[in-house]
PDB file of N, CA and C in Angstrom:
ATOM      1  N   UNK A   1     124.854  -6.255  64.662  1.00  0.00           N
ATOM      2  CA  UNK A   1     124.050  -5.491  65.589  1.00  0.00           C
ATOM      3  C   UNK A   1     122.614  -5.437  65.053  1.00  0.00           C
ATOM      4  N   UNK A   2     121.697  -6.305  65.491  1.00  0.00           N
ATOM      5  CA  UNK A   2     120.364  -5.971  65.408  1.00  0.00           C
ATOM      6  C   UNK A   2     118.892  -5.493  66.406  1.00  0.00           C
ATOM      7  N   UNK A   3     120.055  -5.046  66.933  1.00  0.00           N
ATOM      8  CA  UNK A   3     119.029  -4.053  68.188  1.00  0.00           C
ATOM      9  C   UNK A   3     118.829  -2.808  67.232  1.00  0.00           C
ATOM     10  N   UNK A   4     117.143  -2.732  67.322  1.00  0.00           N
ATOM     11  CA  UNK A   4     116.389  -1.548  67.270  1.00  0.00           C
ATOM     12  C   UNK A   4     116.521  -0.306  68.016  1.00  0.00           C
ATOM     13  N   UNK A   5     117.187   0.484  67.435  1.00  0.00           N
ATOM     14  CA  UNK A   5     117.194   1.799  68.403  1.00  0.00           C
ATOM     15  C   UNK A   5     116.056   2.476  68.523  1.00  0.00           C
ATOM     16  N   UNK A   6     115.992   2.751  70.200  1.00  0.00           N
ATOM     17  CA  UNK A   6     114.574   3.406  70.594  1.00  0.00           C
ATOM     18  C   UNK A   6     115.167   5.012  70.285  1.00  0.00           C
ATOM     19  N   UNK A   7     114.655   5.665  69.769  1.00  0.00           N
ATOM     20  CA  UNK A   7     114.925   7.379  69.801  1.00  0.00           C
ATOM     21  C   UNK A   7     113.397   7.774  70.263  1.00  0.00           C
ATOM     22  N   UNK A   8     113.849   8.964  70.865  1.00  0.00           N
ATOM     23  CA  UNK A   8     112.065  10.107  70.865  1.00  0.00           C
ATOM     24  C   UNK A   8     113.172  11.650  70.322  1.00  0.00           C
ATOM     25  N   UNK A   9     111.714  11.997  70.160  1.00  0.00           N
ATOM     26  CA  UNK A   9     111.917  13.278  69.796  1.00  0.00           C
ATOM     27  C   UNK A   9     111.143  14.388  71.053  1.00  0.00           C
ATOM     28  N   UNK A  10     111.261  15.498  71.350  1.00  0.00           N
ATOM     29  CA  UNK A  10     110.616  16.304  72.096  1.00  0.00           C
ATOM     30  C   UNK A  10     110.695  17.803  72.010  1.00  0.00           C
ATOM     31  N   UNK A  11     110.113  18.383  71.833  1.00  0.00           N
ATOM     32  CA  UNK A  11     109.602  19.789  71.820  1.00  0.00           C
ATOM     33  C   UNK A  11     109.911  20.492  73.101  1.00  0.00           C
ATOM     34  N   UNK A  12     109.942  21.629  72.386  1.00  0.00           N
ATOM     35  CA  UNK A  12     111.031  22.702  73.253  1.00  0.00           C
ATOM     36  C   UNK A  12     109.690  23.404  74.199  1.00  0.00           C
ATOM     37  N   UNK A  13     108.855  23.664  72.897  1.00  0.00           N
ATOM     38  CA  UNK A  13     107.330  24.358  72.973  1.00  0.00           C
ATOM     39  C   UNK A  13     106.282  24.387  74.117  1.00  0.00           C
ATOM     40  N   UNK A  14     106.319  22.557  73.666  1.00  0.00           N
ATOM     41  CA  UNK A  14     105.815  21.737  74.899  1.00  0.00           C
ATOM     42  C   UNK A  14     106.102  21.625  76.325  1.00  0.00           C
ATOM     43  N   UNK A  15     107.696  21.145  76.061  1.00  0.00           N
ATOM     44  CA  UNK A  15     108.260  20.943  77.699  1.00  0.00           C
ATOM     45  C   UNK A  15     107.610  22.601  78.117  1.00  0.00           C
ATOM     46  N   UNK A  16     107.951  23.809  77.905  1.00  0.00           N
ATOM     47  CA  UNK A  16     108.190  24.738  78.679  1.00  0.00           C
ATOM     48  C   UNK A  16     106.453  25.310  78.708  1.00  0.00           C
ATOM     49  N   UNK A  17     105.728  25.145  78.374  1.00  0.00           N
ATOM     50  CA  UNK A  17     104.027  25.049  77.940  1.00  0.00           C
ATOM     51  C   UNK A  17     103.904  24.529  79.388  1.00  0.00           C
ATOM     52  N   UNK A  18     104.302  23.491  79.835  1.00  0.00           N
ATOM     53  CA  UNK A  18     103.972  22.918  81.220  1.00  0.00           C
ATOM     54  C   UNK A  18     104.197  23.504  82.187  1.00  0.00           C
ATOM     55  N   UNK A  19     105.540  24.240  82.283  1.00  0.00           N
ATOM     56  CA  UNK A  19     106.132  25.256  83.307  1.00  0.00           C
ATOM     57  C   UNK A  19     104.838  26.150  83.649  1.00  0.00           C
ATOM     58  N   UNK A  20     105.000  25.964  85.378  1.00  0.00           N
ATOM     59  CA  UNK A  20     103.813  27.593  85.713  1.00  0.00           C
ATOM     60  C   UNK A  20     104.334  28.257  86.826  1.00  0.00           C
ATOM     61  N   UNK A  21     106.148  28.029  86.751  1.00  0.00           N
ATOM     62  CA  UNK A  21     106.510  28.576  88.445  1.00  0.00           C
ATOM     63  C   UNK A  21     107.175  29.797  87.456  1.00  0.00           C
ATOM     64  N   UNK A  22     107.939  30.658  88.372  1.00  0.00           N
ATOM     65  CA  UNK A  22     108.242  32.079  88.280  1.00  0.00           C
ATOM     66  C   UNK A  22     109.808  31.615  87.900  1.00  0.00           C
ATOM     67  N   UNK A  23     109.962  30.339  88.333  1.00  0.00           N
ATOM     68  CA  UNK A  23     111.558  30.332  87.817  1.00  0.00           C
ATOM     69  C   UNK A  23     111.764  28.092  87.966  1.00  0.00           C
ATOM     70  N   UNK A  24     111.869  28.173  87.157  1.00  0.00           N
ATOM     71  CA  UNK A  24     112.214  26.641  87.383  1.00  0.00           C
ATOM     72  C   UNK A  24     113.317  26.352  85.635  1.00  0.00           C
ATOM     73  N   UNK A  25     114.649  25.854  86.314  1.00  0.00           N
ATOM     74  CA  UNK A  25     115.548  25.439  85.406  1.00  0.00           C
ATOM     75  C   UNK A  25     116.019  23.848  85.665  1.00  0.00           C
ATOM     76  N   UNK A  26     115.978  23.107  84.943  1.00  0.00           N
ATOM     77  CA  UNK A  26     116.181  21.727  84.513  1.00  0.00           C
ATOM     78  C   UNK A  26     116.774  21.018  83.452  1.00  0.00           C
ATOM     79  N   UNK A  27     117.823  19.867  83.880  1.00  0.00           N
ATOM     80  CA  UNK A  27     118.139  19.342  82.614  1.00  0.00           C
ATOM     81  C   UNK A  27     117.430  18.634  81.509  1.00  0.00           C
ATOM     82  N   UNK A  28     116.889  18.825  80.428  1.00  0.00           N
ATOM     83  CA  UNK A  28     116.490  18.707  79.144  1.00  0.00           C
ATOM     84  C   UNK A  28     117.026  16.807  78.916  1.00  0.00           C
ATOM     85  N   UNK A  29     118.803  16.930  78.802  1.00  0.00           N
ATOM     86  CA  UNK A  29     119.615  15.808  78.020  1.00  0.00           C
ATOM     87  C   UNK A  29     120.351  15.898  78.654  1.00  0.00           C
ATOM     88  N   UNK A  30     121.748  14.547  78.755  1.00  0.00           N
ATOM     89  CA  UNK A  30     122.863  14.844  79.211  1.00  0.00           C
ATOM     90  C   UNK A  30     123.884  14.224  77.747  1.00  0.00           C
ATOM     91  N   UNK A  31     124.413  14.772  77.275  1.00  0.00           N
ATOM     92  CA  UNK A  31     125.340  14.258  75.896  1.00  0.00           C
ATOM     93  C   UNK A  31     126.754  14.224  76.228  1.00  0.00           C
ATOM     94  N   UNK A  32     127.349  12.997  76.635  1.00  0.00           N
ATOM     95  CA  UNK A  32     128.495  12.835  77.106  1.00  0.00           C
ATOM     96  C   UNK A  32     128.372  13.432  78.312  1.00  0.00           C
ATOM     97  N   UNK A  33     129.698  14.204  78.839  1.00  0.00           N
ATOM     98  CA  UNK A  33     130.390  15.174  80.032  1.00  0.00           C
ATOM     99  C   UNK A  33     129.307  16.495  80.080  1.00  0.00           C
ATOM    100  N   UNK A  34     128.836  16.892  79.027  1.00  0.00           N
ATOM    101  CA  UNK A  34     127.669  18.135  79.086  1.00  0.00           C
ATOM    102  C   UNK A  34     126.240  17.563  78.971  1.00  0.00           C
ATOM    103  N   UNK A  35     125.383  18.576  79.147  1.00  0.00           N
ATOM    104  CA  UNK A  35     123.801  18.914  79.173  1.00  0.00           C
ATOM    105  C   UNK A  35     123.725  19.749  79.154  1.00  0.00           C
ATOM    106  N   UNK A  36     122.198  19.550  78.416  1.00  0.00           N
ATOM    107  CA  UNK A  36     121.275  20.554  77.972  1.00  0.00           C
ATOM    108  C   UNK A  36     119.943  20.883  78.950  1.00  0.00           C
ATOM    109  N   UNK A  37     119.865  22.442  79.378  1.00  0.00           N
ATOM    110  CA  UNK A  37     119.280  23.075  80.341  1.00  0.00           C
ATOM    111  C   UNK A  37     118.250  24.007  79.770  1.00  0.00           C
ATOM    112  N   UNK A  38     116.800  23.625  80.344  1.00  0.00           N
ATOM    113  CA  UNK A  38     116.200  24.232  80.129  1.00  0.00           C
ATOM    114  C   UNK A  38     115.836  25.503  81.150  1.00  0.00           C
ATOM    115  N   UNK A  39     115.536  26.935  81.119  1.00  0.00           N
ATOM    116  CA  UNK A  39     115.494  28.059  81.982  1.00  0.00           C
ATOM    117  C   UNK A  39     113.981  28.866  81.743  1.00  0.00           C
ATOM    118  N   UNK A  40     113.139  28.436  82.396  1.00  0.00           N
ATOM    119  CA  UNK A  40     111.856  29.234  82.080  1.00  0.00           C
ATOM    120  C   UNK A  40     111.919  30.022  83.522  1.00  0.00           C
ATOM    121  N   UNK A  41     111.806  31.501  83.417  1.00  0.00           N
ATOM    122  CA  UNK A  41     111.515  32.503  84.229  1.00  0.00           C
ATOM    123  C   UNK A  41     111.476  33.839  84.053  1.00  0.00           C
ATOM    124  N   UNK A  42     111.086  34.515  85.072  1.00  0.00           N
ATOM    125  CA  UNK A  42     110.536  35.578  84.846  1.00  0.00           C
ATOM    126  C   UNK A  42     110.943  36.412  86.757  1.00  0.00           C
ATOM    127  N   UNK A  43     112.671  37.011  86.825  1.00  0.00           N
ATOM    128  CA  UNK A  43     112.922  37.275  87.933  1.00  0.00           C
ATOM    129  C   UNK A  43     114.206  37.443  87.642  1.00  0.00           C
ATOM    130  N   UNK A  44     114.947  37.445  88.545  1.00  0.00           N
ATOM    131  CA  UNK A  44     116.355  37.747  88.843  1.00  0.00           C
ATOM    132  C   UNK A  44     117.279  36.617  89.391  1.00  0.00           C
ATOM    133  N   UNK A  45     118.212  35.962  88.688  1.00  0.00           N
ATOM    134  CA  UNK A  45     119.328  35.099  89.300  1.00  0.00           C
ATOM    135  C   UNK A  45     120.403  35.691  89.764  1.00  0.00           C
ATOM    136  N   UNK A  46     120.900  35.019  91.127  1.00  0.00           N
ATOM    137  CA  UNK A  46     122.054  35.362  92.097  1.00  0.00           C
ATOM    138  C   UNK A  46     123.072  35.586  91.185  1.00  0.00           C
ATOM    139  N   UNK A  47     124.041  36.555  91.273  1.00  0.00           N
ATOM    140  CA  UNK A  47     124.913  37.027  90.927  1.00  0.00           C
ATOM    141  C   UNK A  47     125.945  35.239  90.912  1.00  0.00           C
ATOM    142  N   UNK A  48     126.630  35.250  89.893  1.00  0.00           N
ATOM    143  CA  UNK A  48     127.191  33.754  90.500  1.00  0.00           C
ATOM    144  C   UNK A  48     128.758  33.431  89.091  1.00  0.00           C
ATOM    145  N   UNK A  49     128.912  32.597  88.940  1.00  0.00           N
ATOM    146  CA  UNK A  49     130.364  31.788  88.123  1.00  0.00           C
ATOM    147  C   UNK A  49     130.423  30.496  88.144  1.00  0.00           C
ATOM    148  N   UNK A  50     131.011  30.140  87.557  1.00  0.00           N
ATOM    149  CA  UNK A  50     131.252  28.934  86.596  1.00  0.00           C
ATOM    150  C   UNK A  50     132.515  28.735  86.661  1.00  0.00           C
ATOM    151  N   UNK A  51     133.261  27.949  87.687  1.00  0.00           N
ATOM    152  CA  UNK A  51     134.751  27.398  87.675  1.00  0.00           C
ATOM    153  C   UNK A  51     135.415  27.052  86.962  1.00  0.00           C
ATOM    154  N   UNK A  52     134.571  25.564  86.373  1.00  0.00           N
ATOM    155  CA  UNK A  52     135.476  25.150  85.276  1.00  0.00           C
ATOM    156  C   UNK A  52     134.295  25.516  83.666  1.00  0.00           C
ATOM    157  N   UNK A  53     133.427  25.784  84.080  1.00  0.00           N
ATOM    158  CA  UNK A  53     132.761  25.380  82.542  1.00  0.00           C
ATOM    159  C   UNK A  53     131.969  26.864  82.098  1.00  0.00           C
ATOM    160  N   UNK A  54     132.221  26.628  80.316  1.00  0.00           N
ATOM    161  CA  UNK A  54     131.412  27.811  80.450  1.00  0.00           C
ATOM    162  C   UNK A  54     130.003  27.714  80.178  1.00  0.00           C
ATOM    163  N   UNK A  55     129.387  28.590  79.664  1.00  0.00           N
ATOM    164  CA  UNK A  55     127.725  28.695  79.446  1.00  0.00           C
ATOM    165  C   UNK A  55     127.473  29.505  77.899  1.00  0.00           C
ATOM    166  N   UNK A  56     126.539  28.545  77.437  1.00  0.00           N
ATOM    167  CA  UNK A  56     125.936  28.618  75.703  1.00  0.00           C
ATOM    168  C   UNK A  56     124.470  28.918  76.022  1.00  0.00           C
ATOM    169  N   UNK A  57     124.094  30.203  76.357  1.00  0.00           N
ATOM    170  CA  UNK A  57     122.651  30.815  76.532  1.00  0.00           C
ATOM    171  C   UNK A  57     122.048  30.521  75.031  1.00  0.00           C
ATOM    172  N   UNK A  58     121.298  30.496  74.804  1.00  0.00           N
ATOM    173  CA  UNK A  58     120.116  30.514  73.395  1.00  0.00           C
ATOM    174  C   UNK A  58     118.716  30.748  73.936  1.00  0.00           C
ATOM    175  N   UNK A  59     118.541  31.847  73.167  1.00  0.00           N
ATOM    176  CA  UNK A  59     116.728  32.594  73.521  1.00  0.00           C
ATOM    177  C   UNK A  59     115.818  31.763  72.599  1.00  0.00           C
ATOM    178  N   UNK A  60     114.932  31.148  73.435  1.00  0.00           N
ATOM    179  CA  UNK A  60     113.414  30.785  72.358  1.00  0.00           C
ATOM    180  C   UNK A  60     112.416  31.808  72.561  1.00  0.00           C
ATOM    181  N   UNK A  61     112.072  32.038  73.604  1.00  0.00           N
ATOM    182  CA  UNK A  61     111.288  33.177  73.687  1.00  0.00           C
ATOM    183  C   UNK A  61     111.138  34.586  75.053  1.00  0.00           C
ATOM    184  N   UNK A  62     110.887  35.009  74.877  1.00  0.00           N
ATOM    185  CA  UNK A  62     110.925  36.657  75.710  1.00  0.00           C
ATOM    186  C   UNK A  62     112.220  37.399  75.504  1.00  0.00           C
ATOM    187  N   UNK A  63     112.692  37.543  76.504  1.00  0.00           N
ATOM    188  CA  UNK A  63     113.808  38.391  76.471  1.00  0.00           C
ATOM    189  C   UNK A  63     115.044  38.131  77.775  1.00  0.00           C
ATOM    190  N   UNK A  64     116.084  37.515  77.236  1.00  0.00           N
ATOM    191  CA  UNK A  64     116.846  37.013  78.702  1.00  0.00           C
ATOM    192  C   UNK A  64     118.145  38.276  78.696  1.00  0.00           C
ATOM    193  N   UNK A  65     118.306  38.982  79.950  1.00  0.00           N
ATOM    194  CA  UNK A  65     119.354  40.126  80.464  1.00  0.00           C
ATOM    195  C   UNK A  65     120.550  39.045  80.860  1.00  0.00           C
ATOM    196  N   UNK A  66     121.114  39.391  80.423  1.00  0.00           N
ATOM    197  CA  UNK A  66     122.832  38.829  81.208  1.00  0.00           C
ATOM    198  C   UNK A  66     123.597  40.242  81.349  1.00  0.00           C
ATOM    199  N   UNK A  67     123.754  40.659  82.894  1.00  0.00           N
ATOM    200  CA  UNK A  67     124.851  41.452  83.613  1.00  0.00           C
ATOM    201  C   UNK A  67     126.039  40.640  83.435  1.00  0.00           C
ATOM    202  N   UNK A  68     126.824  41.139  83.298  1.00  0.00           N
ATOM    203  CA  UNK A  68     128.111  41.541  83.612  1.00  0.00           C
ATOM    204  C   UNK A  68     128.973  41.796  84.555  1.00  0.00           C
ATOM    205  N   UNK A  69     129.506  41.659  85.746  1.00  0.00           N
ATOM    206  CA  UNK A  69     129.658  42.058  87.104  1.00  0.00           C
ATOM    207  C   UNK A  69     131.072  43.481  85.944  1.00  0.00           C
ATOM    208  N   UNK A  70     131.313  44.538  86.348  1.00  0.00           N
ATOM    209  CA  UNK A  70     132.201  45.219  86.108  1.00  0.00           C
ATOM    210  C   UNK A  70     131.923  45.476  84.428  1.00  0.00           C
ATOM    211  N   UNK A  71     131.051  44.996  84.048  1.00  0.00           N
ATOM    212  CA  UNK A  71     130.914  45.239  82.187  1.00  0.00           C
ATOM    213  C   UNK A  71     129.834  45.509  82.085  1.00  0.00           C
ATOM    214  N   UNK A  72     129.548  45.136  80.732  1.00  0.00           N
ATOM    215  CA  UNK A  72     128.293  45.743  79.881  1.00  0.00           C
ATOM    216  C   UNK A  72     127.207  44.321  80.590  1.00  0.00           C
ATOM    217  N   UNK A  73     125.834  44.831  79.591  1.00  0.00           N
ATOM    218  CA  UNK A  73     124.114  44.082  80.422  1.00  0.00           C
ATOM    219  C   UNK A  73     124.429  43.817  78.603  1.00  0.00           C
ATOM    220  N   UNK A  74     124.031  42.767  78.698  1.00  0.00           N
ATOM    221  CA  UNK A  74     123.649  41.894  77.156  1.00  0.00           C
ATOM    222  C   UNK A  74     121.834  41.595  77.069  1.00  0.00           C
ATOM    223  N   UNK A  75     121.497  41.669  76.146  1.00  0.00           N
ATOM    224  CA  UNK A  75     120.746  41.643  75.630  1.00  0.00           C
ATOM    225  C   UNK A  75     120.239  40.480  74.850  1.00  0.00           C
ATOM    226  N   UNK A  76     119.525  39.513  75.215  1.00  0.00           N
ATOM    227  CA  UNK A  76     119.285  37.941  74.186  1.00  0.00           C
ATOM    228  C   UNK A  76     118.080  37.659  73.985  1.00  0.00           C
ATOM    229  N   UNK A  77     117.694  37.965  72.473  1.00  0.00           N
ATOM    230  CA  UNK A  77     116.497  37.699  72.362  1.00  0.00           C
ATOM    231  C   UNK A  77     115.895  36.299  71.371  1.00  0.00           C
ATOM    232  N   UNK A  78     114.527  36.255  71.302  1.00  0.00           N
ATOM    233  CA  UNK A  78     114.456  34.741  70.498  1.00  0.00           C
ATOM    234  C   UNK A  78     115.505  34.564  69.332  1.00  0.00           C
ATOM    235  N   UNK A  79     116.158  33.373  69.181  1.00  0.00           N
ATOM    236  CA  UNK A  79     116.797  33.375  67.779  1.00  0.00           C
ATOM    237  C   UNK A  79     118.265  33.381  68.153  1.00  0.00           C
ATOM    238  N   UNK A  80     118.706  34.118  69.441  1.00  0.00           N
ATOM    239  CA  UNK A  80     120.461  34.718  69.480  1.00  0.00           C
ATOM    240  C   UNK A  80     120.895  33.878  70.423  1.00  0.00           C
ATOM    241  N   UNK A  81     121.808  33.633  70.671  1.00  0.00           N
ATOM    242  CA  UNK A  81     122.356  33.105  71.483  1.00  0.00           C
ATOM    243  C   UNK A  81     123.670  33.776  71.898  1.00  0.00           C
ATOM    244  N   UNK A  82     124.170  33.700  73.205  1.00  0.00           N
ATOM    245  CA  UNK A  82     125.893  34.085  73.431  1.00  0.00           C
ATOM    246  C   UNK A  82     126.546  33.380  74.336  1.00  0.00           C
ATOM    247  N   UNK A  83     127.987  33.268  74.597  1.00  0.00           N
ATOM    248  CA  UNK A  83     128.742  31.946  75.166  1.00  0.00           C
ATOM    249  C   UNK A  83     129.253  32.921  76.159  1.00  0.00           C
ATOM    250  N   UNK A  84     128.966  32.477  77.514  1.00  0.00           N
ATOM    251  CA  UNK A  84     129.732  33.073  79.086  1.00  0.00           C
ATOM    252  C   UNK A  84     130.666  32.372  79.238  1.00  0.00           C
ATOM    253  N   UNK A  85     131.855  32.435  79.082  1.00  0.00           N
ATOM    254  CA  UNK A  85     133.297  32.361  79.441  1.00  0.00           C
ATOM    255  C   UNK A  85     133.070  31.781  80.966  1.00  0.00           C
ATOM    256  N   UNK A  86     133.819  30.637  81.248  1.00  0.00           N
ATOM    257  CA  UNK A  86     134.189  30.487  82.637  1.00  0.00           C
ATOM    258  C   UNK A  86     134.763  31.543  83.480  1.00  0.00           C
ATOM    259  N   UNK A  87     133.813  31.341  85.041  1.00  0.00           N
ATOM    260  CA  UNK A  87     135.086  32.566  85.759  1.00  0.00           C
ATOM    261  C   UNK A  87     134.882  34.056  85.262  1.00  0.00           C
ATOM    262  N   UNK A  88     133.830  33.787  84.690  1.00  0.00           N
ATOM    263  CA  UNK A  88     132.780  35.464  84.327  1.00  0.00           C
ATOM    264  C   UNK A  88     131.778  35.364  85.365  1.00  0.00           C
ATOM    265  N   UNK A  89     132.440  36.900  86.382  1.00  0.00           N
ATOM    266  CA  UNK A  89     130.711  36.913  86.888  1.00  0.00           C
ATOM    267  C   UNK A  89     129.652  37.346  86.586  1.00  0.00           C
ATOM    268  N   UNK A  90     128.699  36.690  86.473  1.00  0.00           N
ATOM    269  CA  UNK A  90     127.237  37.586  85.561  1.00  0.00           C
ATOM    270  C   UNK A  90     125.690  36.962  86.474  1.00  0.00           C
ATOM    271  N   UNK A  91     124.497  37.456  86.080  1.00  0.00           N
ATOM    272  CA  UNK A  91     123.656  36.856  86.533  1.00  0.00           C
ATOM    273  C   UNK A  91     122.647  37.030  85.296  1.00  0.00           C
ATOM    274  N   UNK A  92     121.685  36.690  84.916  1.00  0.00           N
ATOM    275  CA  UNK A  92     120.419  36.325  84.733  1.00  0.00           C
ATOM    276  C   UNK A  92     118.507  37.206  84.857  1.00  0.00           C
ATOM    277  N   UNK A  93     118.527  37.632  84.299  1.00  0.00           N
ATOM    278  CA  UNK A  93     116.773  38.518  84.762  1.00  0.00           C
ATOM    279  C   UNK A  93     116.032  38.462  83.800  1.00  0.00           C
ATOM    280  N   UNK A  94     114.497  38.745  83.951  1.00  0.00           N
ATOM    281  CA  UNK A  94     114.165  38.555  82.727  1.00  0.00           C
ATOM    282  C   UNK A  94     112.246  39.319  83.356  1.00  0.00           C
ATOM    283  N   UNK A  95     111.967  40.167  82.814  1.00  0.00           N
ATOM    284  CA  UNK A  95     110.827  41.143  83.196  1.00  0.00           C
ATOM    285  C   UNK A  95     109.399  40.552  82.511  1.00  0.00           C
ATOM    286  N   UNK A  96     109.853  39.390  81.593  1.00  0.00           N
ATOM    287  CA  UNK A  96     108.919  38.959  81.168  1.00  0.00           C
ATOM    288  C   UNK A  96     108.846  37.162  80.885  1.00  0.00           C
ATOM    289  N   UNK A  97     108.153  36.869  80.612  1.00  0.00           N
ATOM    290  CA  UNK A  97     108.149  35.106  80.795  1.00  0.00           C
ATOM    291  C   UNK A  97     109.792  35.025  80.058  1.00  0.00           C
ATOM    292  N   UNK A  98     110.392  34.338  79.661  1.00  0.00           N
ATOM    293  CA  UNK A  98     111.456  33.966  78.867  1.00  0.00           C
ATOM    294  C   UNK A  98     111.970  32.495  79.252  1.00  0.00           C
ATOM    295  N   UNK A  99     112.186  31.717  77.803  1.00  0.00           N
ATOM    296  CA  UNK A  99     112.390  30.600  77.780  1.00  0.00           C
ATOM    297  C   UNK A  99     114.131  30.503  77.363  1.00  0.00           C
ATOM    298  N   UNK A 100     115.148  30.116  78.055  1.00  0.00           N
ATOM    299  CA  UNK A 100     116.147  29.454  77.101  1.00  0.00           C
ATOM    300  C   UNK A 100     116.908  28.165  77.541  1.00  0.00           C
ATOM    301  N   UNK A 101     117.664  28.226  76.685  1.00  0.00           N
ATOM    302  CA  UNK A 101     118.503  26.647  76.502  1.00  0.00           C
ATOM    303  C   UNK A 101     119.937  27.331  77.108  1.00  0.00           C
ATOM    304  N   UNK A 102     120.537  26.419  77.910  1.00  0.00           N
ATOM    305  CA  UNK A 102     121.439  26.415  78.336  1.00  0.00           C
ATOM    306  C   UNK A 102     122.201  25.397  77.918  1.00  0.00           C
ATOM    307  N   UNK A 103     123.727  25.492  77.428  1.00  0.00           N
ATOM    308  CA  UNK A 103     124.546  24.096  76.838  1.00  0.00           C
ATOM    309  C   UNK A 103     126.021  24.241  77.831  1.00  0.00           C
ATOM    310  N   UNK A 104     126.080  23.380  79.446  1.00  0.00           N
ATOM    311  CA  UNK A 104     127.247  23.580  79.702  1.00  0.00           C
ATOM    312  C   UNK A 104     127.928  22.209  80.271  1.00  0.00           C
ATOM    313  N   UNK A 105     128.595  22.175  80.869  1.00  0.00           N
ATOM    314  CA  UNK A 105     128.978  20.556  81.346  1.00  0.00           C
ATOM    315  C   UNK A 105     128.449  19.989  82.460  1.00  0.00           C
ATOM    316  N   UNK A 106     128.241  19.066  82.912  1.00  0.00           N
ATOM    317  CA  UNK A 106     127.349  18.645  83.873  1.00  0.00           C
ATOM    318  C   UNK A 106     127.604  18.443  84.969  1.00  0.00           C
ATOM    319  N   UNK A 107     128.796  18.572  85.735  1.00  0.00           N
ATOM    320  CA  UNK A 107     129.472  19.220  86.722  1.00  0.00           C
ATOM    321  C   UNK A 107     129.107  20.505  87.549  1.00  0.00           C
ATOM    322  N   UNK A 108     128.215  20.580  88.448  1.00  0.00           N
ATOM    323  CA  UNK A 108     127.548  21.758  89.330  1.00  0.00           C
ATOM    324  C   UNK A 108     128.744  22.466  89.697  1.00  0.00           C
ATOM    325  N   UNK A 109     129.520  23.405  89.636  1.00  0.00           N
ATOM    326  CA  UNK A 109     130.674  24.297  89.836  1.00  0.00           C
ATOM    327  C   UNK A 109     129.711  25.859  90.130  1.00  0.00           C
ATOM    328  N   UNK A 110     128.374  25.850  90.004  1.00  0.00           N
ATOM    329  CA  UNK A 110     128.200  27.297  90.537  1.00  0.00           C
ATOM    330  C   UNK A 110     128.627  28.252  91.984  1.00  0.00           C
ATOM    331  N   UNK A 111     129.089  29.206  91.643  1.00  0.00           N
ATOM    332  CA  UNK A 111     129.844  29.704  92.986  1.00  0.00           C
ATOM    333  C   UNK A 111     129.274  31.180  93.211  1.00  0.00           C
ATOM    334  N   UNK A 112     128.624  31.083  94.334  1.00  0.00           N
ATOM    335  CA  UNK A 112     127.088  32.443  94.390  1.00  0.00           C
ATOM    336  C   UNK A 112     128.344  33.672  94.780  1.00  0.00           C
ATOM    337  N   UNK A 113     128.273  34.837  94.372  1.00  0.00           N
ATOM    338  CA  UNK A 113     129.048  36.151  94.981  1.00  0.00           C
ATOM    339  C   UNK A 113     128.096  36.721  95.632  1.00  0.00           C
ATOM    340  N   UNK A 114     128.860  38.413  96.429  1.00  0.00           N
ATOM    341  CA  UNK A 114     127.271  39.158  97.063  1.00  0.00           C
ATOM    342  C   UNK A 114     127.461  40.313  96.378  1.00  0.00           C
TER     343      UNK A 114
END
């Protein structure tokens, strides 16, 4: 095998430096069956679930709320991260800019509640 592998590298910093909407989430990578999601906003996401897959939140910066439908409001700030169980209903808010990474499978299964 003497093919040169092309790699890049890219910044978390950067990509989300470009962002100027109130809510825009996008895939980053796709690694195998999963991807990596980037979440810059500053608002409220639809109450919603995850069929088959779950969700790996990680804070870079502000402050991201995860409700609970029937439980506790979590708290994620730069540095923490926490894993949403499939088939948990929860949503998303955030009162101030906030950047995170999302790690789930790449299969769209979101299912909106009211």
């Amino acid at each position: 095998m003497n093919e040169k592998l092309i790699l890049s590298k890219h910044s978390f910093k950067e990509i989300s430096n470009k962002v100027d909407k109130l809510y825009d989430n996008f895939i980053l990578e796709s690694v195998n069956d999963h991807c990596l999601r980037m979440s810059v906003f500053q608002e409220i996401y639809p109450w919603h679930y995850h069929k088959n897959t779950d969700e790996l939140f990680v804070v870079l910066e502000g402050k991201l709320q995860i409700e609970i439908k029937d439980n506790e409001t979590i708290i994620v700030e730069p540095g923490e991260f926490i894993k949403i169980p499939a088939n948990t209903i929860h949503r998303t808010s955030a009162t101030v800019r906030t950047v995170n990474l999302c790690f789930e499978k790449n299969s769209d299964d979101t299912i909106f509640v009211d």
